[in-house]
N, C-alpha and C. Protein backbone atom coordinates (compact mmCIF):
# COMPACT_ATOMS: atom_id res chain seq x y z
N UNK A 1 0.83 -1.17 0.00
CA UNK A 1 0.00 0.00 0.00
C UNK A 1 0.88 1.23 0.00
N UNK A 2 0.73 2.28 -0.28
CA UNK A 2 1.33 3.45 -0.50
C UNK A 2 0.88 4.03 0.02
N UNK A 3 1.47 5.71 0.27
CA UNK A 3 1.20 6.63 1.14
C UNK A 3 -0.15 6.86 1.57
N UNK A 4 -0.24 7.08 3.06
CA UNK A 4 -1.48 7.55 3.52
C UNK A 4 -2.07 8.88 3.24
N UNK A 5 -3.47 9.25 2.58
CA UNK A 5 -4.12 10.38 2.31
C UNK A 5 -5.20 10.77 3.32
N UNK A 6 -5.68 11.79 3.25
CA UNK A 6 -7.26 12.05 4.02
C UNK A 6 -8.24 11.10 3.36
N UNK A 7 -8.88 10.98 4.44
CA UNK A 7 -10.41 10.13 3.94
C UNK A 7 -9.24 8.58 3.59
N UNK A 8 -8.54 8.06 3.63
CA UNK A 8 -8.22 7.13 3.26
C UNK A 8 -8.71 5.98 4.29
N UNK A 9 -9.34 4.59 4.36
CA UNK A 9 -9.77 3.55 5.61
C UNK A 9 -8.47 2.88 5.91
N UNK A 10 -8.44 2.76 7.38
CA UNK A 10 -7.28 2.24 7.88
C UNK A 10 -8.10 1.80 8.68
N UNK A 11 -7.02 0.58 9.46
CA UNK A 11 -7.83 -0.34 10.78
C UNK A 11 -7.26 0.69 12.20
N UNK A 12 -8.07 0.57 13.30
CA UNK A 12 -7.41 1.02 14.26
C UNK A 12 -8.43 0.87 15.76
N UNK A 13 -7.90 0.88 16.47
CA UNK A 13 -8.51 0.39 18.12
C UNK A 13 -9.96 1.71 18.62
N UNK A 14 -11.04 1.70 18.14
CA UNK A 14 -11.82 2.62 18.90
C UNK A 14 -12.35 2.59 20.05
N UNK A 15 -12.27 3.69 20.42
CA UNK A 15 -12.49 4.02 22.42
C UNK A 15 -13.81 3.88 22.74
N UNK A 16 -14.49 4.18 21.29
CA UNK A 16 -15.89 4.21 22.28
C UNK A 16 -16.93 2.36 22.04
N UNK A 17 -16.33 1.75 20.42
CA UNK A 17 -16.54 0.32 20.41
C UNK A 17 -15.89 -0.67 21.23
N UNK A 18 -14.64 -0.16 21.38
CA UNK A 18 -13.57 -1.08 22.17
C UNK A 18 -13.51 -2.21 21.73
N UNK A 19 -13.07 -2.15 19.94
CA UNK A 19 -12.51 -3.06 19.16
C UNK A 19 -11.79 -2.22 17.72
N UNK A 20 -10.99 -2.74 17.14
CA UNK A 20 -10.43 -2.62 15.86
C UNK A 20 -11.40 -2.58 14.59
N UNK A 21 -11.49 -1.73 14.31
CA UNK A 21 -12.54 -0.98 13.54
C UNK A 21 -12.39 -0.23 12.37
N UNK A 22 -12.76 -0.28 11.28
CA UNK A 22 -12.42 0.31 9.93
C UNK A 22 -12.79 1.94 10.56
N UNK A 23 -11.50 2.99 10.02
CA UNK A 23 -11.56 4.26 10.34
C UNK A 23 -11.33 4.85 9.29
N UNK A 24 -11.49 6.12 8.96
CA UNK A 24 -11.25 7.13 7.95
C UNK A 24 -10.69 8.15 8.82
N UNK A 25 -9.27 8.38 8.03
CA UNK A 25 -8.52 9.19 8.26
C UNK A 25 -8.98 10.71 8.27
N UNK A 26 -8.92 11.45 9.09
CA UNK A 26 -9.94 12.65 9.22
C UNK A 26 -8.23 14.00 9.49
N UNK A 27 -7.52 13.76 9.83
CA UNK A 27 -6.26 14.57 9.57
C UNK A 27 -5.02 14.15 9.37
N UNK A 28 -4.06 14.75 9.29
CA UNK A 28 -2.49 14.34 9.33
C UNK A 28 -1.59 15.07 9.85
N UNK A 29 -0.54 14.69 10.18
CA UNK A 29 0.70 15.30 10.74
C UNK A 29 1.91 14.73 10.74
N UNK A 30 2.65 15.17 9.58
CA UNK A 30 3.92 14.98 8.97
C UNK A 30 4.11 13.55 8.55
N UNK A 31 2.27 13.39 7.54
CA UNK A 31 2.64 12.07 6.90
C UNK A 31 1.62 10.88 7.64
N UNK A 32 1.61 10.97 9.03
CA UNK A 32 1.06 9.73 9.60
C UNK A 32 -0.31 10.64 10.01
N UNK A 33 -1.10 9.66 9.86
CA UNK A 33 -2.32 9.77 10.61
C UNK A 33 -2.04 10.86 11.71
N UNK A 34 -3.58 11.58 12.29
CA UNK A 34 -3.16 12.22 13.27
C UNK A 34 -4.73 12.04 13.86
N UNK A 35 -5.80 11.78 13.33
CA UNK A 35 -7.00 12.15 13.62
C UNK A 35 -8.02 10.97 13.02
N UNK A 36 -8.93 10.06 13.52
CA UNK A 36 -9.64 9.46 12.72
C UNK A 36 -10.85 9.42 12.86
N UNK A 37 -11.94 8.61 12.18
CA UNK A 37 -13.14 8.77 12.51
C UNK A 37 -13.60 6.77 12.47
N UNK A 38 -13.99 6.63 13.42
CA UNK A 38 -14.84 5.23 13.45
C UNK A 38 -15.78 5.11 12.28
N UNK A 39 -15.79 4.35 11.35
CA UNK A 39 -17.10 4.72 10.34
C UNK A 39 -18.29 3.69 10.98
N UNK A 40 -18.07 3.28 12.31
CA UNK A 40 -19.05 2.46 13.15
C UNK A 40 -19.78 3.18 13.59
N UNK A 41 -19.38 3.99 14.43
CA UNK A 41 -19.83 4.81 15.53
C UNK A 41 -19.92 6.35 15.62
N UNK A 42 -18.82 6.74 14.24
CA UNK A 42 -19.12 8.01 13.69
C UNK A 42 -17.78 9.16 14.60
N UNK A 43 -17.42 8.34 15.95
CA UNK A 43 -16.66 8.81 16.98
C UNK A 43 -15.10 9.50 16.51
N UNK A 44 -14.84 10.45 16.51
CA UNK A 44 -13.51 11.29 16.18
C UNK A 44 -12.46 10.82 17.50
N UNK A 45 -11.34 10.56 17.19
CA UNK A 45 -10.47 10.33 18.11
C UNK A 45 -8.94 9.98 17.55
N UNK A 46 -7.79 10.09 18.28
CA UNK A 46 -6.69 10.31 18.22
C UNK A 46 -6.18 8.67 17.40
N UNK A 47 -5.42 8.85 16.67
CA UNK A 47 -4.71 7.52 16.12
C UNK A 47 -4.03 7.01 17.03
N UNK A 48 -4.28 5.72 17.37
CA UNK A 48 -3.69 4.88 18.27
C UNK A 48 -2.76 3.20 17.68
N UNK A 49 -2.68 3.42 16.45
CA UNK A 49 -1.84 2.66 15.57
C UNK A 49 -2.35 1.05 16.08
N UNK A 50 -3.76 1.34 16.29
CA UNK A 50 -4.37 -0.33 16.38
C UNK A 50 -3.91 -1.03 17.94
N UNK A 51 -3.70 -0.29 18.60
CA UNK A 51 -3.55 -0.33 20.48
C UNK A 51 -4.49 -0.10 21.06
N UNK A 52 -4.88 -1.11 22.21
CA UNK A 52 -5.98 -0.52 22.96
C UNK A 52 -5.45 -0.07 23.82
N UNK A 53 -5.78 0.64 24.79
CA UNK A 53 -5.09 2.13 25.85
C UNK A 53 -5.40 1.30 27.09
N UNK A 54 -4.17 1.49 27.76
CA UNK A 54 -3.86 0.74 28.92
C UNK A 54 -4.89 0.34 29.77
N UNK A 55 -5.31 -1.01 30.67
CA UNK A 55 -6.22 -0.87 31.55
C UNK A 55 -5.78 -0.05 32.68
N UNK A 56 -7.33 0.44 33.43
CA UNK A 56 -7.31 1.44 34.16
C UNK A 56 -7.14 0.83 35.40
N UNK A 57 -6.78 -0.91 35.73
CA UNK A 57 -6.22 -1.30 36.91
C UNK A 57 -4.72 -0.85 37.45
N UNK A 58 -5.20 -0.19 38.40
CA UNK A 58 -3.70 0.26 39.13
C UNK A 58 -3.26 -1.11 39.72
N UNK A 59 -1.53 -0.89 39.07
CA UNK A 59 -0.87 -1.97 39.26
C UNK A 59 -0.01 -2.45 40.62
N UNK A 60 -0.40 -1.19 41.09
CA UNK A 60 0.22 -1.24 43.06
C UNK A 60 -1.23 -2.08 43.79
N UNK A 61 -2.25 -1.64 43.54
CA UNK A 61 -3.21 -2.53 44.03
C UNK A 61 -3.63 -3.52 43.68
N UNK A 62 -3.05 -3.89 42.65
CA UNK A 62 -2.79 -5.41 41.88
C UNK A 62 -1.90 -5.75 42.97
N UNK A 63 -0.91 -5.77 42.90
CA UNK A 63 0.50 -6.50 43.23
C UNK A 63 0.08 -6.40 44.75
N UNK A 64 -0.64 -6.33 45.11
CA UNK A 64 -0.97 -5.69 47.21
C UNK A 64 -1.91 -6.91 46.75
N UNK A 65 -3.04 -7.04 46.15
CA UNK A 65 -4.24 -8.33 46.48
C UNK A 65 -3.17 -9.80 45.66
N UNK A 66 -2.19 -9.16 45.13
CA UNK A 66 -1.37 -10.76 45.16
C UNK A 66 -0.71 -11.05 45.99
N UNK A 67 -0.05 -10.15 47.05
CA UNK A 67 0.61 -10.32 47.41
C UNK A 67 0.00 -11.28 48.92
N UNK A 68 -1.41 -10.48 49.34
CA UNK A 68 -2.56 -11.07 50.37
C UNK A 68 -2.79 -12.51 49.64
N UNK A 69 -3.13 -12.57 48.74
CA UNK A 69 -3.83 -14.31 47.87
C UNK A 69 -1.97 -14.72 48.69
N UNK A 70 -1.07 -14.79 48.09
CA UNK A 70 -0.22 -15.39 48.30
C UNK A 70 -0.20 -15.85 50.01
N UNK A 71 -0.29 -15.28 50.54
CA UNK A 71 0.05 -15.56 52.24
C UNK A 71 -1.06 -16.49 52.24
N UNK A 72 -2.13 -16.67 51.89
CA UNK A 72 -3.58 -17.35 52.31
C UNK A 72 -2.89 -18.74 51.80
N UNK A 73 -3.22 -19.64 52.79
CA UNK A 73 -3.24 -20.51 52.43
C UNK A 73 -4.03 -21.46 51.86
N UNK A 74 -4.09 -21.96 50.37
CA UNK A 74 -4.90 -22.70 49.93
C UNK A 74 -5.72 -24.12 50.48
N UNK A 75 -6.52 -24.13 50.39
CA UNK A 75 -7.66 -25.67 50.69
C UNK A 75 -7.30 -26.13 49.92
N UNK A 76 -7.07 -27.93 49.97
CA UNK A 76 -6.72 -28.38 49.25
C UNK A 76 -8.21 -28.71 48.21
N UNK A 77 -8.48 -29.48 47.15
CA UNK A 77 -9.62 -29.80 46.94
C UNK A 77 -10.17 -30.87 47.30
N UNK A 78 -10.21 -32.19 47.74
CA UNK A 78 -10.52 -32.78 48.76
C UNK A 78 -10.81 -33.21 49.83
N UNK A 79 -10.61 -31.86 50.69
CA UNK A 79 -9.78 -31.39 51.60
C UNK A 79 -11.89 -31.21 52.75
N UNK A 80 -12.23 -31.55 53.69
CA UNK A 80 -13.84 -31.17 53.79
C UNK A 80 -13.39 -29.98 54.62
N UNK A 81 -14.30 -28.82 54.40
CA UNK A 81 -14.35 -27.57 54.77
C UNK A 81 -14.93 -27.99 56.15
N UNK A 82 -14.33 -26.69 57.28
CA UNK A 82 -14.87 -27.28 58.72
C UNK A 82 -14.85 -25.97 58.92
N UNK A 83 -15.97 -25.37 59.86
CA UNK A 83 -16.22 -23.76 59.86
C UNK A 83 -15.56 -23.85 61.32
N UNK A 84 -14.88 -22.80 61.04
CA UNK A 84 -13.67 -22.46 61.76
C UNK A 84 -14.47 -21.06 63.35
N UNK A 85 -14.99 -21.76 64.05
CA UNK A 85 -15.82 -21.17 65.30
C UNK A 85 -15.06 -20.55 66.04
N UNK A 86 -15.16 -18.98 65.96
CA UNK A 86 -14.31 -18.07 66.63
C UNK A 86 -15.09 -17.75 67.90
N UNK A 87 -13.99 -18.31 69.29
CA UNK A 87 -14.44 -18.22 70.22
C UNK A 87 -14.96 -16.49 70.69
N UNK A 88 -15.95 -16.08 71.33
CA UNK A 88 -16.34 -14.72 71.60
C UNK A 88 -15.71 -14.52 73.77
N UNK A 89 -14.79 -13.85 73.76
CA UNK A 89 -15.13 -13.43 75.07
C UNK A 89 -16.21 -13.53 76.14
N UNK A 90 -16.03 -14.02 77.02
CA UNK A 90 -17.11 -14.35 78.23
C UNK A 90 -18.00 -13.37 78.44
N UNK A 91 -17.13 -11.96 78.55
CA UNK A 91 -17.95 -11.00 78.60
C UNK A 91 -18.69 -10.53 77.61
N UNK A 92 -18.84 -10.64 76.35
CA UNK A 92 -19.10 -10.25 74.73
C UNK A 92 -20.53 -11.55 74.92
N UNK A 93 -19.77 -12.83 75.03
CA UNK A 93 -20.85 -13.91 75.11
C UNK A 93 -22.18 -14.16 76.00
N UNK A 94 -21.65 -13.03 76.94
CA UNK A 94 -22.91 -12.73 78.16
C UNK A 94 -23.33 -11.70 77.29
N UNK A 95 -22.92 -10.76 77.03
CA UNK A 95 -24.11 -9.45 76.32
C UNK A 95 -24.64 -9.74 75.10
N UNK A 96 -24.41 -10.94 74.57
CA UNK A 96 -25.10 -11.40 73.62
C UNK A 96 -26.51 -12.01 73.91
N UNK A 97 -25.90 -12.78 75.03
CA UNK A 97 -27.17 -13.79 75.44
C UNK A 97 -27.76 -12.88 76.56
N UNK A 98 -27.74 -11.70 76.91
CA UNK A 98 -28.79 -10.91 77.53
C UNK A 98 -29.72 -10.07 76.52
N UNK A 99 -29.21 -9.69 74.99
CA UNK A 99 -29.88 -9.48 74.13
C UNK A 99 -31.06 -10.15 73.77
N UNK A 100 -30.49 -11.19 73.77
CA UNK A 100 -31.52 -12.68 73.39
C UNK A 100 -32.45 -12.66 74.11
N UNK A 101 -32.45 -12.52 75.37
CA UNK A 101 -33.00 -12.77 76.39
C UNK A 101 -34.17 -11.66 76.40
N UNK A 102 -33.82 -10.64 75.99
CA UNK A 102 -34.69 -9.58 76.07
C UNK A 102 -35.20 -9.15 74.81
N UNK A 103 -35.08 -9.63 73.50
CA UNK A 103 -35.75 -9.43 73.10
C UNK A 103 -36.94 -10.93 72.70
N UNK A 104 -36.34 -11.85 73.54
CA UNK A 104 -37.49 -12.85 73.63
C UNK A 104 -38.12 -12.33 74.95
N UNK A 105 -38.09 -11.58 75.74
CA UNK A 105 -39.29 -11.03 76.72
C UNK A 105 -40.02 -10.04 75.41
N UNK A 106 -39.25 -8.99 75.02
CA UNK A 106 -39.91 -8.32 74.00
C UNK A 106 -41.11 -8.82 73.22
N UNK A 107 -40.67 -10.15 72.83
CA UNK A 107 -41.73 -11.02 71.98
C UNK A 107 -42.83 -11.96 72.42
N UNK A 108 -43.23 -12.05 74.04
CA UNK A 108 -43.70 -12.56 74.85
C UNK A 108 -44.62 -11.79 75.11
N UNK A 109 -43.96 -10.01 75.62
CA UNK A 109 -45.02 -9.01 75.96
C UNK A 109 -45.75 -8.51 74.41
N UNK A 110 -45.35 -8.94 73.50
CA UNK A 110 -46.19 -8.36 72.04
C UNK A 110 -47.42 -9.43 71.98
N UNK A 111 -47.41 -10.41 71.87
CA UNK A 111 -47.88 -11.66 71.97
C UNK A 111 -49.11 -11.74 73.11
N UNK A 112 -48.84 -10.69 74.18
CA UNK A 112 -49.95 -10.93 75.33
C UNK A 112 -50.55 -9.29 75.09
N UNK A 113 -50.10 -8.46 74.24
CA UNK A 113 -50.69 -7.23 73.80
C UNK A 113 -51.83 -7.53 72.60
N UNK A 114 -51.73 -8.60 72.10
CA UNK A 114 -51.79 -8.82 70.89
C UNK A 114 -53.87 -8.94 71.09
N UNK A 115 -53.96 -10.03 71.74
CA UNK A 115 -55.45 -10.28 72.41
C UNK A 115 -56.17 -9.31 72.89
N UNK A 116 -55.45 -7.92 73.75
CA UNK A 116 -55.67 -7.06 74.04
C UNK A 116 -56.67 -6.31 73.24
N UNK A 117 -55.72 -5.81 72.44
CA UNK A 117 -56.40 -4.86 70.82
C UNK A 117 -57.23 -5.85 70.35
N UNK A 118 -57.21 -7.08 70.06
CA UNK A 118 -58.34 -7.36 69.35
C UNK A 118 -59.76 -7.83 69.99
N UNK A 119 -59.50 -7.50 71.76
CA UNK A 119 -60.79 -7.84 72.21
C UNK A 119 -61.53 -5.80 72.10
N UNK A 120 -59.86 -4.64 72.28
CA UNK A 120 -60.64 -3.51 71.98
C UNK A 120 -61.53 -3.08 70.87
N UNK A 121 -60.74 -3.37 69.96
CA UNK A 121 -61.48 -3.42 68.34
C UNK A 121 -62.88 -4.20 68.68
N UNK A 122 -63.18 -5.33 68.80
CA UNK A 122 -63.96 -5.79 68.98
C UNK A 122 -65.42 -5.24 69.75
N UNK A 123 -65.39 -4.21 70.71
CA UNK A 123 -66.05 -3.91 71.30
C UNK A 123 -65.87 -2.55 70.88
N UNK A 124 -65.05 -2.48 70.05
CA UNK A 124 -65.36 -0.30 69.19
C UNK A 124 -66.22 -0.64 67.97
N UNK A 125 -66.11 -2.11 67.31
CA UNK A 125 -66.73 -2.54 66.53
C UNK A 125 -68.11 -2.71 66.89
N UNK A 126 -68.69 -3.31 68.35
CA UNK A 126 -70.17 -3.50 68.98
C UNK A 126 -70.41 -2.33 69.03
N UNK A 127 -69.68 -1.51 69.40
CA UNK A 127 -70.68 0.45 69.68
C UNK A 127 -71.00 0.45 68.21
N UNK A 128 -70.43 0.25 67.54
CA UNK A 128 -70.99 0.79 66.28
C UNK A 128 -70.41 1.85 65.55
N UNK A 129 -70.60 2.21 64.20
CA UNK A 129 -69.48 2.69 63.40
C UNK A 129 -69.08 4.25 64.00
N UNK A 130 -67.78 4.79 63.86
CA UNK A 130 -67.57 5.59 64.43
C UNK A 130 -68.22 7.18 64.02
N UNK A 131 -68.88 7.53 63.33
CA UNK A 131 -70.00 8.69 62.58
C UNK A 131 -70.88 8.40 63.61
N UNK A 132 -71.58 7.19 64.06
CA UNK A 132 -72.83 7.26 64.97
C UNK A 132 -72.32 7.73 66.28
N UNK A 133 -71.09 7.64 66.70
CA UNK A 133 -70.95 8.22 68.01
C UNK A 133 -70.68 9.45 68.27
N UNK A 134 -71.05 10.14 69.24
CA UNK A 134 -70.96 11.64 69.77
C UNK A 134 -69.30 12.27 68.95
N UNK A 135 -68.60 11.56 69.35
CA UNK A 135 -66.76 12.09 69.07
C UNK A 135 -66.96 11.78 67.45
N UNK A 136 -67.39 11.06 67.22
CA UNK A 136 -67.48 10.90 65.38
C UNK A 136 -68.02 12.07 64.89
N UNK A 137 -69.48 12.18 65.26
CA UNK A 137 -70.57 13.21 64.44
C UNK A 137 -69.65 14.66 64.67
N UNK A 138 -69.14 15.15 66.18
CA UNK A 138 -68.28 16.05 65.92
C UNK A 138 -67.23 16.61 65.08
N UNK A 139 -66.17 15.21 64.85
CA UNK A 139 -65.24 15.47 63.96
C UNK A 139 -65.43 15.20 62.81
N UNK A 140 -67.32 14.99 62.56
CA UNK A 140 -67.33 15.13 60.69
C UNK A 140 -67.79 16.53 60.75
N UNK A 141 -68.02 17.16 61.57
CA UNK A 141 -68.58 18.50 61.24
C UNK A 141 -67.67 19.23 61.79
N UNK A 142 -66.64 19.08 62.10
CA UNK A 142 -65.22 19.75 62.17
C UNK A 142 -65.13 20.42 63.80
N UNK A 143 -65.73 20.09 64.51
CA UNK A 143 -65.74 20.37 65.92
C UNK A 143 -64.68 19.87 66.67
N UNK A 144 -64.22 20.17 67.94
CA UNK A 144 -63.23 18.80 68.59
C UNK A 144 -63.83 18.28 69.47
């Protein structure tokens, strides 16, 4: 092939397909490409001579989570997994189990509230709907 012109199709890496992509040369500078256009996507962008542009993984925090994988020691695969029960402090293990404790009273006193309301309902339901009573008929006619 011979010299590169404007408008001429060349292959090259686009940023916004993020693949190698027929482009049209859209400027120049001293001969080489300088400017192209995706004829995919229509997208203007810098000649990148068919390179895709570095990943944006930083390579210090790469080399830090290899360096953690490395210390861990692998399971083998045969190996039966056994959950590894981290003992809690005596004192930690008591304020746990006084939690417990109280919010199973919590759930004892809901439970004996519970019959309560539905014997009240029950007997706001026998008076009869709340418009027929004195405090009703008031607060439909906007009284207190």
């Amino acid at each position: 092939m011979g010299e590169i012109r404007l408008g001429d199709i060349i292959d090259d890496f686009c940023v916004k397909c993020k693949r190698i992509m027929n482009h049209a040369v859209v400027s120049m500078l001293n001969g080489e490409p300088a400017k192209v256009r995706c004829r995919t996507c229509h997208n203007d962008h810098d000649y990148r001579h068919e390179q895709p542009p570095p990943p944006k993984v930083d390579t210090r925090k790469q080399a830090l989570f290899n360096e953690v994988l490395a210390k861990v020691t692998p399971v083998p695969v045969g190996a039966p997994v056994l959950d590894a029960a981290v003992e809690e402090p005596a004192e930690e293990a008591s304020a746990v189990q006084a939690e417990e404790a109280e919010e199973a009273e919590k759930a004892e006193e809901a439970e004996e509230v519970a019959p309560k309301k539905a014997k009240t309902a029950a007997k706001t339901m026998a008076k009869g709907d709340a418009k027929t009573t004195a405090k009703g008929k008031a607060k439909a006619k906007g009284h207190k």
